[in-house]
C-alpha atoms as a PDB file:
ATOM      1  CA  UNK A   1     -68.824 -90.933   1.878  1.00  0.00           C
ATOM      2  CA  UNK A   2     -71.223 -90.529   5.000  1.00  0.00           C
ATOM      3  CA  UNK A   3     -69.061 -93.060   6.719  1.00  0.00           C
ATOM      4  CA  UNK A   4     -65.647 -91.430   5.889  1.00  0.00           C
ATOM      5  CA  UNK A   5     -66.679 -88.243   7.378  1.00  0.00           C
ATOM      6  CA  UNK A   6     -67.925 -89.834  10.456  1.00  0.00           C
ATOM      7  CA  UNK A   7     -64.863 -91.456  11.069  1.00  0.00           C
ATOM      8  CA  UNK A   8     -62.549 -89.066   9.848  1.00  0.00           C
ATOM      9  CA  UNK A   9     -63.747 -85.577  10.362  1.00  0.00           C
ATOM     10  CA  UNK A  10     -62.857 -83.303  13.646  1.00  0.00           C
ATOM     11  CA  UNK A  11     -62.839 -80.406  14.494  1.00  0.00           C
ATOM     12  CA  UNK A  12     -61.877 -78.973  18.356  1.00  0.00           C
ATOM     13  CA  UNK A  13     -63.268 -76.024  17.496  1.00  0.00           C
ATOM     14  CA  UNK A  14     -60.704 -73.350  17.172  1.00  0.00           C
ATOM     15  CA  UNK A  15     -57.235 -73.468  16.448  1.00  0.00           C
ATOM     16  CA  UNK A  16     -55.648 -73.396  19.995  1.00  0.00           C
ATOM     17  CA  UNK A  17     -58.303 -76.651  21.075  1.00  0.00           C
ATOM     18  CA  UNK A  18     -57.182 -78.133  17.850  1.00  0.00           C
ATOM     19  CA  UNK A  19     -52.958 -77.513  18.913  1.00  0.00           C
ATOM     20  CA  UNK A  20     -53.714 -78.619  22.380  1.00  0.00           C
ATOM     21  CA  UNK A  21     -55.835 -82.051  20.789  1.00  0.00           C
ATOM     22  CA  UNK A  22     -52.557 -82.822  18.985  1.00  0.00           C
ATOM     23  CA  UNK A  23     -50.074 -82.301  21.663  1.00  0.00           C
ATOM     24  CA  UNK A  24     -52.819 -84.543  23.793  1.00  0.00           C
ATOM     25  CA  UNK A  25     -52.581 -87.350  21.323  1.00  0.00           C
ATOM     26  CA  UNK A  26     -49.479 -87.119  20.599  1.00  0.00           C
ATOM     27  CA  UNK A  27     -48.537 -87.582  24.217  1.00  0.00           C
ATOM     28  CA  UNK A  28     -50.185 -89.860  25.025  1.00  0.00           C
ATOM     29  CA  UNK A  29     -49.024 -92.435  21.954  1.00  0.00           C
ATOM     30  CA  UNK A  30     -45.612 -91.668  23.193  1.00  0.00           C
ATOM     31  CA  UNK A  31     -46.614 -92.446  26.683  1.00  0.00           C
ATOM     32  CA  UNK A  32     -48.268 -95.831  26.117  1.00  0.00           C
ATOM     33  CA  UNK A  33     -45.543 -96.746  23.522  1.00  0.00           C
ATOM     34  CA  UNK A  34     -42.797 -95.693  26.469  1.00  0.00           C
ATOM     35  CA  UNK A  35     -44.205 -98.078  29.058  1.00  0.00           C
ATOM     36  CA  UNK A  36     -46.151-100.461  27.756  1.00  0.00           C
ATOM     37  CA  UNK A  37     -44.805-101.089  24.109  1.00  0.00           C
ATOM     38  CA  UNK A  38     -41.392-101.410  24.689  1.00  0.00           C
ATOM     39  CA  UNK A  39     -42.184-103.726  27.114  1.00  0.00           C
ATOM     40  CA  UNK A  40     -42.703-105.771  23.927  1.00  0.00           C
ATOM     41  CA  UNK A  41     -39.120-105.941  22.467  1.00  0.00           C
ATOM     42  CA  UNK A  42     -37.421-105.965  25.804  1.00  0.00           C
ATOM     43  CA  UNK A  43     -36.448-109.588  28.050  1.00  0.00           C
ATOM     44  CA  UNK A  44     -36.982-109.012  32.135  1.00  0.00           C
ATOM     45  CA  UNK A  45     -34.679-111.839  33.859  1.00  0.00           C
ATOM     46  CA  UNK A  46     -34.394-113.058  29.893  1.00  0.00           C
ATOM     47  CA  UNK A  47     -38.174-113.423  29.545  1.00  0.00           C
ATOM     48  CA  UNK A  48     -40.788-111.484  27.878  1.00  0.00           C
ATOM     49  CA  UNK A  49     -43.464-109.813  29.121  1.00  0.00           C
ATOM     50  CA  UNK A  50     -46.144-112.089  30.312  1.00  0.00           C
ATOM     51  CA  UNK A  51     -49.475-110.663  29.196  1.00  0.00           C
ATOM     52  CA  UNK A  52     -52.532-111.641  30.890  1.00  0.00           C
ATOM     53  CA  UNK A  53     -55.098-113.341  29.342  1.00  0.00           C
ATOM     54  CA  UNK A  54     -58.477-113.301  31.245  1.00  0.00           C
ATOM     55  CA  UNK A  55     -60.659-114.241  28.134  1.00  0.00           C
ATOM     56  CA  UNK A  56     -58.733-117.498  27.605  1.00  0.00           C
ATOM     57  CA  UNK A  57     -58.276-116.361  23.845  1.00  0.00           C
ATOM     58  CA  UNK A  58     -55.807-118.200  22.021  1.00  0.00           C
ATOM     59  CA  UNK A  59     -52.572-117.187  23.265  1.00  0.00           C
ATOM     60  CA  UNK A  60     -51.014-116.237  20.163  1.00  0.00           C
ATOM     61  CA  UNK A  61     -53.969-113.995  19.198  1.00  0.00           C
ATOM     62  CA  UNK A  62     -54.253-112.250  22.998  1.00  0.00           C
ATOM     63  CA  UNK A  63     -50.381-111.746  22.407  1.00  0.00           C
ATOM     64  CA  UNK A  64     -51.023-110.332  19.084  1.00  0.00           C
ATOM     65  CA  UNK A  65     -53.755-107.735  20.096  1.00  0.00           C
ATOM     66  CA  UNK A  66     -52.010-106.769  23.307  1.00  0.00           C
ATOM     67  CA  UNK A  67     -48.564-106.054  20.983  1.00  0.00           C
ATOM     68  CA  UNK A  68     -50.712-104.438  18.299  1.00  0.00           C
ATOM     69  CA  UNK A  69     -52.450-102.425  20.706  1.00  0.00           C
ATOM     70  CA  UNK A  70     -48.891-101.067  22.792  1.00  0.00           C
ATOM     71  CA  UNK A  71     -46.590-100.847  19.694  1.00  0.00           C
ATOM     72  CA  UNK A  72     -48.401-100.099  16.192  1.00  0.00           C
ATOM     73  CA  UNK A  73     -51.639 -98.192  17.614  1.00  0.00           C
ATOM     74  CA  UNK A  74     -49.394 -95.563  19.031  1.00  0.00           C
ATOM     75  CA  UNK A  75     -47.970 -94.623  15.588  1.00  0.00           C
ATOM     76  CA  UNK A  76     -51.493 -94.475  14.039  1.00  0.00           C
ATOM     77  CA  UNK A  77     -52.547 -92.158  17.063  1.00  0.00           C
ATOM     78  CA  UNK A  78     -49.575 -89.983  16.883  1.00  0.00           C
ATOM     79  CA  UNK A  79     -50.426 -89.459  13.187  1.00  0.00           C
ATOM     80  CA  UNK A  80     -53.771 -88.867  13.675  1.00  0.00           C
ATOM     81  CA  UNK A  81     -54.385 -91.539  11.000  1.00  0.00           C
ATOM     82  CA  UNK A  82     -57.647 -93.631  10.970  1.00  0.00           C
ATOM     83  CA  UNK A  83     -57.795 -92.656  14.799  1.00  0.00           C
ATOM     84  CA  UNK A  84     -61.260 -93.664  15.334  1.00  0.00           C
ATOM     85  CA  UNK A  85     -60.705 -97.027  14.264  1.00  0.00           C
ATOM     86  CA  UNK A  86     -57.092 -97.705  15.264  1.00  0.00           C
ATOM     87  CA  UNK A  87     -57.421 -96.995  19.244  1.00  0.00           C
ATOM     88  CA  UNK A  88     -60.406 -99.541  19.571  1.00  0.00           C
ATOM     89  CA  UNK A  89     -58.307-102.635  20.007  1.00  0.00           C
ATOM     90  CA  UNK A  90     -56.088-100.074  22.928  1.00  0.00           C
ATOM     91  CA  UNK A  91     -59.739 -99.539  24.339  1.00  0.00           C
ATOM     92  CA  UNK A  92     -60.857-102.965  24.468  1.00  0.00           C
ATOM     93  CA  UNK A  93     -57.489-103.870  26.651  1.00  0.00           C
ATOM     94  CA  UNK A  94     -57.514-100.877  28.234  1.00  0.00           C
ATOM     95  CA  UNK A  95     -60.463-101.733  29.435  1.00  0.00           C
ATOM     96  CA  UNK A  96     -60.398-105.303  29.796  1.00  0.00           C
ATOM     97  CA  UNK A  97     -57.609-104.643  32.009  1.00  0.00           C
ATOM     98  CA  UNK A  98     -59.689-102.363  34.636  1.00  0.00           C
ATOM     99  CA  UNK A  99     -62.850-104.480  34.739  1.00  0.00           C
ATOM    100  CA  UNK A 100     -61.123-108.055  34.579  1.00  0.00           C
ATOM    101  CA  UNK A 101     -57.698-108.184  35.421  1.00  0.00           C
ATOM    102  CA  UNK A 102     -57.707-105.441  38.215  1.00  0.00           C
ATOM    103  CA  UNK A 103     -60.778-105.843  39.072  1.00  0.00           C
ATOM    104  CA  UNK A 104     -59.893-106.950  42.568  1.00  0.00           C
ATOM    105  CA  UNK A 105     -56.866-104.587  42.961  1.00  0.00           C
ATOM    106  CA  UNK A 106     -56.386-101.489  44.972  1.00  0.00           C
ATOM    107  CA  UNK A 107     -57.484 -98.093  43.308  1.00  0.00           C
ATOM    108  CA  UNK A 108     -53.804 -97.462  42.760  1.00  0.00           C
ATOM    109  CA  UNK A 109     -53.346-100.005  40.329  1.00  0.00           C
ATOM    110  CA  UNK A 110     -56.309-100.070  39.116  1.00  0.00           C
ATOM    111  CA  UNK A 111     -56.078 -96.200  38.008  1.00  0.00           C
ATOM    112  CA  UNK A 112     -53.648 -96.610  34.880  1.00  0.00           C
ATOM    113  CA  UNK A 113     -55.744 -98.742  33.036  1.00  0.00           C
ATOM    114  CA  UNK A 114     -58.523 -96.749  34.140  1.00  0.00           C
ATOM    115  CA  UNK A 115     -57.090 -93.701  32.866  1.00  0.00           C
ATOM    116  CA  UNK A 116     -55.875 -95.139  29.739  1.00  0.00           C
ATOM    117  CA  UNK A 117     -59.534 -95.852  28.773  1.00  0.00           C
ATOM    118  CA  UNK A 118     -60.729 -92.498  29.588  1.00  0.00           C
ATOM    119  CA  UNK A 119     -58.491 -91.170  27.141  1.00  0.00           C
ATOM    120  CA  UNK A 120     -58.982 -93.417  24.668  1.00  0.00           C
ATOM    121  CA  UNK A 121     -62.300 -92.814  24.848  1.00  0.00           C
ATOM    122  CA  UNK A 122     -61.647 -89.252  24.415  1.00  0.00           C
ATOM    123  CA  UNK A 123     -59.857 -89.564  21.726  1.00  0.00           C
ATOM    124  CA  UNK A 124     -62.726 -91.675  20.490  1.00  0.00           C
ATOM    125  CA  UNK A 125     -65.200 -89.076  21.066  1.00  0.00           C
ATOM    126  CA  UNK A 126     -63.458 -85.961  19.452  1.00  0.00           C
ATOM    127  CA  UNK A 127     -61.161 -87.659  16.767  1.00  0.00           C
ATOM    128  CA  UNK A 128     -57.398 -86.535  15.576  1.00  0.00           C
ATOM    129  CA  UNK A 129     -58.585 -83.248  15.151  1.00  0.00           C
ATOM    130  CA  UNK A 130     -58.207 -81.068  12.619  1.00  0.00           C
ATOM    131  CA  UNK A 131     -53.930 -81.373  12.786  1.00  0.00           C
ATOM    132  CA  UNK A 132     -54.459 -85.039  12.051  1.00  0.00           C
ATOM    133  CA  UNK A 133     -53.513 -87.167   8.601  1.00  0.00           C
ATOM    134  CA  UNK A 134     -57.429 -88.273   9.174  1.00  0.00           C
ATOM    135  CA  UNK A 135     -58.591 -84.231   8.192  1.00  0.00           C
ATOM    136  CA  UNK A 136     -55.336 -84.333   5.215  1.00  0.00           C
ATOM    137  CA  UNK A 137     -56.837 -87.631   3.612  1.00  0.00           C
ATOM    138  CA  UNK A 138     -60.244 -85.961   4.247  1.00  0.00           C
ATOM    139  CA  UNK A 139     -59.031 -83.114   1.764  1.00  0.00           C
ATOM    140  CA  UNK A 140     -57.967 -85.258  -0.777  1.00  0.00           C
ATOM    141  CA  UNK A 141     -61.611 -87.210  -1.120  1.00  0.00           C
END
């Protein structure tokens, strides 16, 4: 049960920080479904999206994790359901894409990424909050 609460308790602190952590997430799941997710189901010049792949993972398996982490992480964040665990894999590419793929690019690009993982770590940090399905399922245990 220690483990549940660690990963699904939170608490901003007062009911305003707690509204405010909820319009935060759900933001910024809209915002990084928006642009990056539905670059997932739509064809440029009748191609998809080319993702990068700087670890040289299988390709099917970067593609998974990249569409994973732009399409179904979003809804979990929105929800505020198993937050703490679901943006991890949106970290990790977050991420990956400032230190590795932009690595050598101009501040400007590399700030969304950069970004991105700042509030994803965030998020990390404080949890759904107490408007969250994390702090409903919490109830029921």
């Amino acid at each position: 049960m220690d483990i549940i609460n660690l990963l699904l308790a939170s608490d901003a602190g007062s009911p305003f920080n707690n509204a405010a952590l909820l319009a935060f997430r759900v933001l910024l799941a809209f915002e990084l479904f928006r642009v990056h997710g539905l670059k997932k189901f739509r064809l440029q010049n009748g191609e998809k999206e080319h993702v990068p792949n700087p670890l040289h993972l299988p390709d099917a398996l970067n593609n998974c994790v990249a569409s994973f982490s732009d399409t179904v992480v979003p809804v979990f964040l929105a929800l505020g359901l198993c937050t703490r665990l679901a943006i991890l894999p949106t970290i990790g590419v977050t991420a990956i894409g400032y230190f590795v793929v932009h690595r050598h690019d101009s501040p400007e690009v590399r700030d969304v990424p950069f970004m991105y993982t700042l509030c994803l770590l965030l998020m990390l940090a404080l949890g759904g909050g107490t408007y969250s399905l994390d702090t409903y399922i919490l109830t029921l245990l």
